[in-house]
N, C-alpha and C. Protein backbone atom coordinates (compact mmCIF):
# COMPACT_ATOMS: atom_id res chain seq x y z
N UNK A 1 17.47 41.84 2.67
CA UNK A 1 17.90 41.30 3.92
C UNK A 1 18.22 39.81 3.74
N UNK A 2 19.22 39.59 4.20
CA UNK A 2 19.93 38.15 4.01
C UNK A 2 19.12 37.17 4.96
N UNK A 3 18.67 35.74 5.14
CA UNK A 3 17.79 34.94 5.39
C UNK A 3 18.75 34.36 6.43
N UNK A 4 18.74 33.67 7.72
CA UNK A 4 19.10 33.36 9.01
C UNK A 4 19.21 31.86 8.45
N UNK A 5 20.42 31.37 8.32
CA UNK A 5 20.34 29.78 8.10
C UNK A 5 20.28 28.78 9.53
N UNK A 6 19.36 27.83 8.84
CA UNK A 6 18.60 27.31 10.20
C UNK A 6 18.74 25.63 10.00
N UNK A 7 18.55 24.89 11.15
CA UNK A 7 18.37 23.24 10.07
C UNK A 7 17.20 22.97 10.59
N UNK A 8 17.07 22.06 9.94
CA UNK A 8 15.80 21.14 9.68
C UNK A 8 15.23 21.22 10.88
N UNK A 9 15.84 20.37 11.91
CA UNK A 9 15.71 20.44 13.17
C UNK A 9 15.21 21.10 13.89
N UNK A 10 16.05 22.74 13.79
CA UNK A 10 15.55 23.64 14.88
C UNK A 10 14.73 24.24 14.15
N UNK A 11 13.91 24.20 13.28
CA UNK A 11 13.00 24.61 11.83
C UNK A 11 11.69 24.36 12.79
N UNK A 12 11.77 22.69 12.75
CA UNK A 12 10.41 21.79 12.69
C UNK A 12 10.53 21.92 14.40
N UNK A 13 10.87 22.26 15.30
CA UNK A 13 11.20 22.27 16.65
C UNK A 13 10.78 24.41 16.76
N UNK A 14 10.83 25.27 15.88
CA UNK A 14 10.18 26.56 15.83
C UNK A 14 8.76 26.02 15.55
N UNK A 15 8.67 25.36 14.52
CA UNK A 15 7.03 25.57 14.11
C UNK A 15 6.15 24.56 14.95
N UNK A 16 7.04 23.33 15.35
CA UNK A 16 5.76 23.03 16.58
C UNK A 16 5.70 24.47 17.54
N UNK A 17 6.99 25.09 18.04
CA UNK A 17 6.44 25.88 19.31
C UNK A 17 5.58 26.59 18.84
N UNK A 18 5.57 27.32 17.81
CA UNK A 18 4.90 27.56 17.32
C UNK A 18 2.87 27.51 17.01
N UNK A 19 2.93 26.13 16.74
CA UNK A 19 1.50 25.64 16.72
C UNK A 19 1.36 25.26 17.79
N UNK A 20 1.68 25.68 18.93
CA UNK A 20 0.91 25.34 20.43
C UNK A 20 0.76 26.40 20.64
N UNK A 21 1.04 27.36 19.78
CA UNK A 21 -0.14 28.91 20.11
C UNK A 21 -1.93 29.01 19.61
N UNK A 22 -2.33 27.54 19.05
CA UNK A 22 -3.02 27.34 17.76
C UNK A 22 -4.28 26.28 18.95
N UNK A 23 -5.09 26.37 19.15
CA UNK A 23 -5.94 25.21 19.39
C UNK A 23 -6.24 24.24 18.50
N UNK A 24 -6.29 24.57 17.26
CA UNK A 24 -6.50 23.44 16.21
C UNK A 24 -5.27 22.69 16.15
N UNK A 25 -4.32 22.71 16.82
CA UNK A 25 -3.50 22.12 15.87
C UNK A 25 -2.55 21.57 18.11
N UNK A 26 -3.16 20.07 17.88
CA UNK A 26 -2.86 19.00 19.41
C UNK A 26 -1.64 18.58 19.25
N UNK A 27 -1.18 18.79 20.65
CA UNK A 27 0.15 18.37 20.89
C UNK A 27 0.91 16.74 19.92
N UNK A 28 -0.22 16.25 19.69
CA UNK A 28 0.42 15.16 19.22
C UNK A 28 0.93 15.07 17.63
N UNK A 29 0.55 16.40 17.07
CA UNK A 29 0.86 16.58 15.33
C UNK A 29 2.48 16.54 15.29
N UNK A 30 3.02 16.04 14.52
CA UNK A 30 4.76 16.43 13.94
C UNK A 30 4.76 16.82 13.03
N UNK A 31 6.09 17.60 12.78
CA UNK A 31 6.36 18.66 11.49
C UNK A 31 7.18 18.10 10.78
N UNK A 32 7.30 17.35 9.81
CA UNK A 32 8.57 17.37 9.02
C UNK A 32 8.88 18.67 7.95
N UNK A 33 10.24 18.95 7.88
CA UNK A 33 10.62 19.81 7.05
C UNK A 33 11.23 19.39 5.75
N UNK A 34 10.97 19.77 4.43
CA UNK A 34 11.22 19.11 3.36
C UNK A 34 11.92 19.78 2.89
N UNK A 35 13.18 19.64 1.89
CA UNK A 35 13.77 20.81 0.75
C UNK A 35 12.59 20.58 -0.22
N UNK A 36 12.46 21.68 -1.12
CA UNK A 36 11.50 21.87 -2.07
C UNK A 36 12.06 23.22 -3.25
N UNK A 37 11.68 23.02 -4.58
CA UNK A 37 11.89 24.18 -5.34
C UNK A 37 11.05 25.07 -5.08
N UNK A 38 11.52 26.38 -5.56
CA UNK A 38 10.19 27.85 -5.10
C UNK A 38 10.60 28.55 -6.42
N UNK A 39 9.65 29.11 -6.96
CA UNK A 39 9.85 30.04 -7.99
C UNK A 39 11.36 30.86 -7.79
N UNK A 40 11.40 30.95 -6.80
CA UNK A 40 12.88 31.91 -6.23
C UNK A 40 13.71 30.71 -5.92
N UNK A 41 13.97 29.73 -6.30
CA UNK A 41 15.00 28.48 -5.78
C UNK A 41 14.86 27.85 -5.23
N UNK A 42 16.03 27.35 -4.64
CA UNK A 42 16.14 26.03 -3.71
C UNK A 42 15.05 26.62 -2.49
N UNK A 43 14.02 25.72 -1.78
CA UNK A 43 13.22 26.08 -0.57
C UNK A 43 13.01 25.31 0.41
N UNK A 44 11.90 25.00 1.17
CA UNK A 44 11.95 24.46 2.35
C UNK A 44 9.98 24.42 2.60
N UNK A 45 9.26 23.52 3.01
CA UNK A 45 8.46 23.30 3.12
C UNK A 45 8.39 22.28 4.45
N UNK A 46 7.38 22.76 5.37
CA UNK A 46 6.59 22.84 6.17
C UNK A 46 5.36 21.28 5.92
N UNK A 47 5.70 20.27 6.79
CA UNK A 47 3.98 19.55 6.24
C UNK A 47 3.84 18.39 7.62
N UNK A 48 2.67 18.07 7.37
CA UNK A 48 2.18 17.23 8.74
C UNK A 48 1.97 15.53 8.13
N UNK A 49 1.61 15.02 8.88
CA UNK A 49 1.84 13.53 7.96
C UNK A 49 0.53 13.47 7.54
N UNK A 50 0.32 12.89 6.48
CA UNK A 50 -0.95 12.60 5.62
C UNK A 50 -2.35 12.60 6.60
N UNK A 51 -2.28 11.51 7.64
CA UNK A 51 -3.33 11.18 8.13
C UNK A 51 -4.15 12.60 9.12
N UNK A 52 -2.62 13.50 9.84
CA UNK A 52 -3.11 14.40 10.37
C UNK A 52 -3.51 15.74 9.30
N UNK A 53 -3.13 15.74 8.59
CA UNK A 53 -3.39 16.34 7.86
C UNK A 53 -5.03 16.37 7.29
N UNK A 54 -5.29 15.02 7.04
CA UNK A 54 -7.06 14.80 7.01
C UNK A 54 -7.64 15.29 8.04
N UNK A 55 -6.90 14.50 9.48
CA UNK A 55 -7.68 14.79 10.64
C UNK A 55 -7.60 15.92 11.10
N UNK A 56 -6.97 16.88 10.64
CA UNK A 56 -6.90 17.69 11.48
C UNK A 56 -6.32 19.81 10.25
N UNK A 57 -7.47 19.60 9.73
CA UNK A 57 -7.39 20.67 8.40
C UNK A 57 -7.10 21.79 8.46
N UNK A 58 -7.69 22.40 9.84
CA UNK A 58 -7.22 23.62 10.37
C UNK A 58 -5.87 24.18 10.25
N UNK A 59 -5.37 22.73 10.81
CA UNK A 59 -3.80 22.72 11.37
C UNK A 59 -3.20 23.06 10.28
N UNK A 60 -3.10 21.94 9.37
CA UNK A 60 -2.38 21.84 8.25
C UNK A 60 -2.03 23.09 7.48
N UNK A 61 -3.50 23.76 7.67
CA UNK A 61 -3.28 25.23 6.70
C UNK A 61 -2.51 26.28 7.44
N UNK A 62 -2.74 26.02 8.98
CA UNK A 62 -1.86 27.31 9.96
C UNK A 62 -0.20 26.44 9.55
N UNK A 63 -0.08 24.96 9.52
CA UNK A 63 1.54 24.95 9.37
C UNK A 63 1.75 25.66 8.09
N UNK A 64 1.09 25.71 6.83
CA UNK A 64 0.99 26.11 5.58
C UNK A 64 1.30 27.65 5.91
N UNK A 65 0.77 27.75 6.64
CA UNK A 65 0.59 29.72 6.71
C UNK A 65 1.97 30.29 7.43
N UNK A 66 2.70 29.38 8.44
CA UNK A 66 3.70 29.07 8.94
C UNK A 66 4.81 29.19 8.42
N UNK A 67 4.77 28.05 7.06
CA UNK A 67 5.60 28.10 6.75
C UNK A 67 6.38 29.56 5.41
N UNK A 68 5.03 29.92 5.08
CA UNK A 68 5.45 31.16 4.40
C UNK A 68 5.51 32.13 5.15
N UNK A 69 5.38 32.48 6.40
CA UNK A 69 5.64 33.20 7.12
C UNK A 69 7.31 33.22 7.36
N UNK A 70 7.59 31.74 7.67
CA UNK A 70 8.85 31.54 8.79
C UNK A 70 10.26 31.40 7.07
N UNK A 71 9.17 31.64 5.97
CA UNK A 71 10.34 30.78 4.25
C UNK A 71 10.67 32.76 4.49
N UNK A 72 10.57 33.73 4.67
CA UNK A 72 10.78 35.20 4.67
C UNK A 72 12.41 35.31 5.72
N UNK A 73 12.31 34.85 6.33
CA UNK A 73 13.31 35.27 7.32
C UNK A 73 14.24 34.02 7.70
N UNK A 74 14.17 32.71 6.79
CA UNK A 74 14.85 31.57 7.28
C UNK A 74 15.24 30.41 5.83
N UNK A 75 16.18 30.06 5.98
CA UNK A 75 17.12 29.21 5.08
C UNK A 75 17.43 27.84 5.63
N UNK A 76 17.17 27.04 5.16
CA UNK A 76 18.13 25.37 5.54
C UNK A 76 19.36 25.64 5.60
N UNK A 77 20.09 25.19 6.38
CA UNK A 77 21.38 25.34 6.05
C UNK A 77 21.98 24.06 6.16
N UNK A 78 23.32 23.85 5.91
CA UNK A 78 23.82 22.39 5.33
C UNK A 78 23.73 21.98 6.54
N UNK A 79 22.82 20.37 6.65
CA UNK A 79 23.00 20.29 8.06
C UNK A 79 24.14 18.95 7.90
C-alpha cells in the first residue's frame, strides 16, 4: 500500500491532535517533525523539545509510539 504524502505541518498539527487524547502529554508540548534515515530510507521523525521531553517522559514515548504508528501510513512530501 502506497503511503499518503503529508507535510510537515499537517504531520505535527495530526500528532498534537492527537496527544490531546493522552493526559500525560499538556496542551502546552510542540511537535516538531524532522526528516531522518530509516533502515527502509528517507523518513520522518516525531520529537518534543529537549526540556519537555525531561519534563514530561510519558509524553515523549506516546509521541515516539505515534510516530511509528502514523511512519506506516504517511510520507513528507515536498513541502
Amino acid at each position: 500500500m502506497a503511503k499518503k504524502p503529508i507535510s510537515k505541518v499537517e504531520l505535527a498539527k495530526l500528532i498534537r491532535h492527537r496527544m490531546d487524547e493522552y493526559p500525560e502529554c499538556p496542551p502546552g508540548i510542540s511537535v516538531e517533525i524532522r526528516k531522518v534515515k530509516t533502515s527502509k530510507g528517507p523518513g520522518w521523525s516525531a520529537v518534543t523539545n529537549p526540556t519537555d521531553s525531561i519534563s514530561h517522559v510519558k509524553c515523549a514515548r506516546i509521541v515516539g509510539a505515534l510516530t511509528l504508528e502514523l511512519r506506516q501510513n504517511f510520507e513528507l512530501s515536498d513541502d
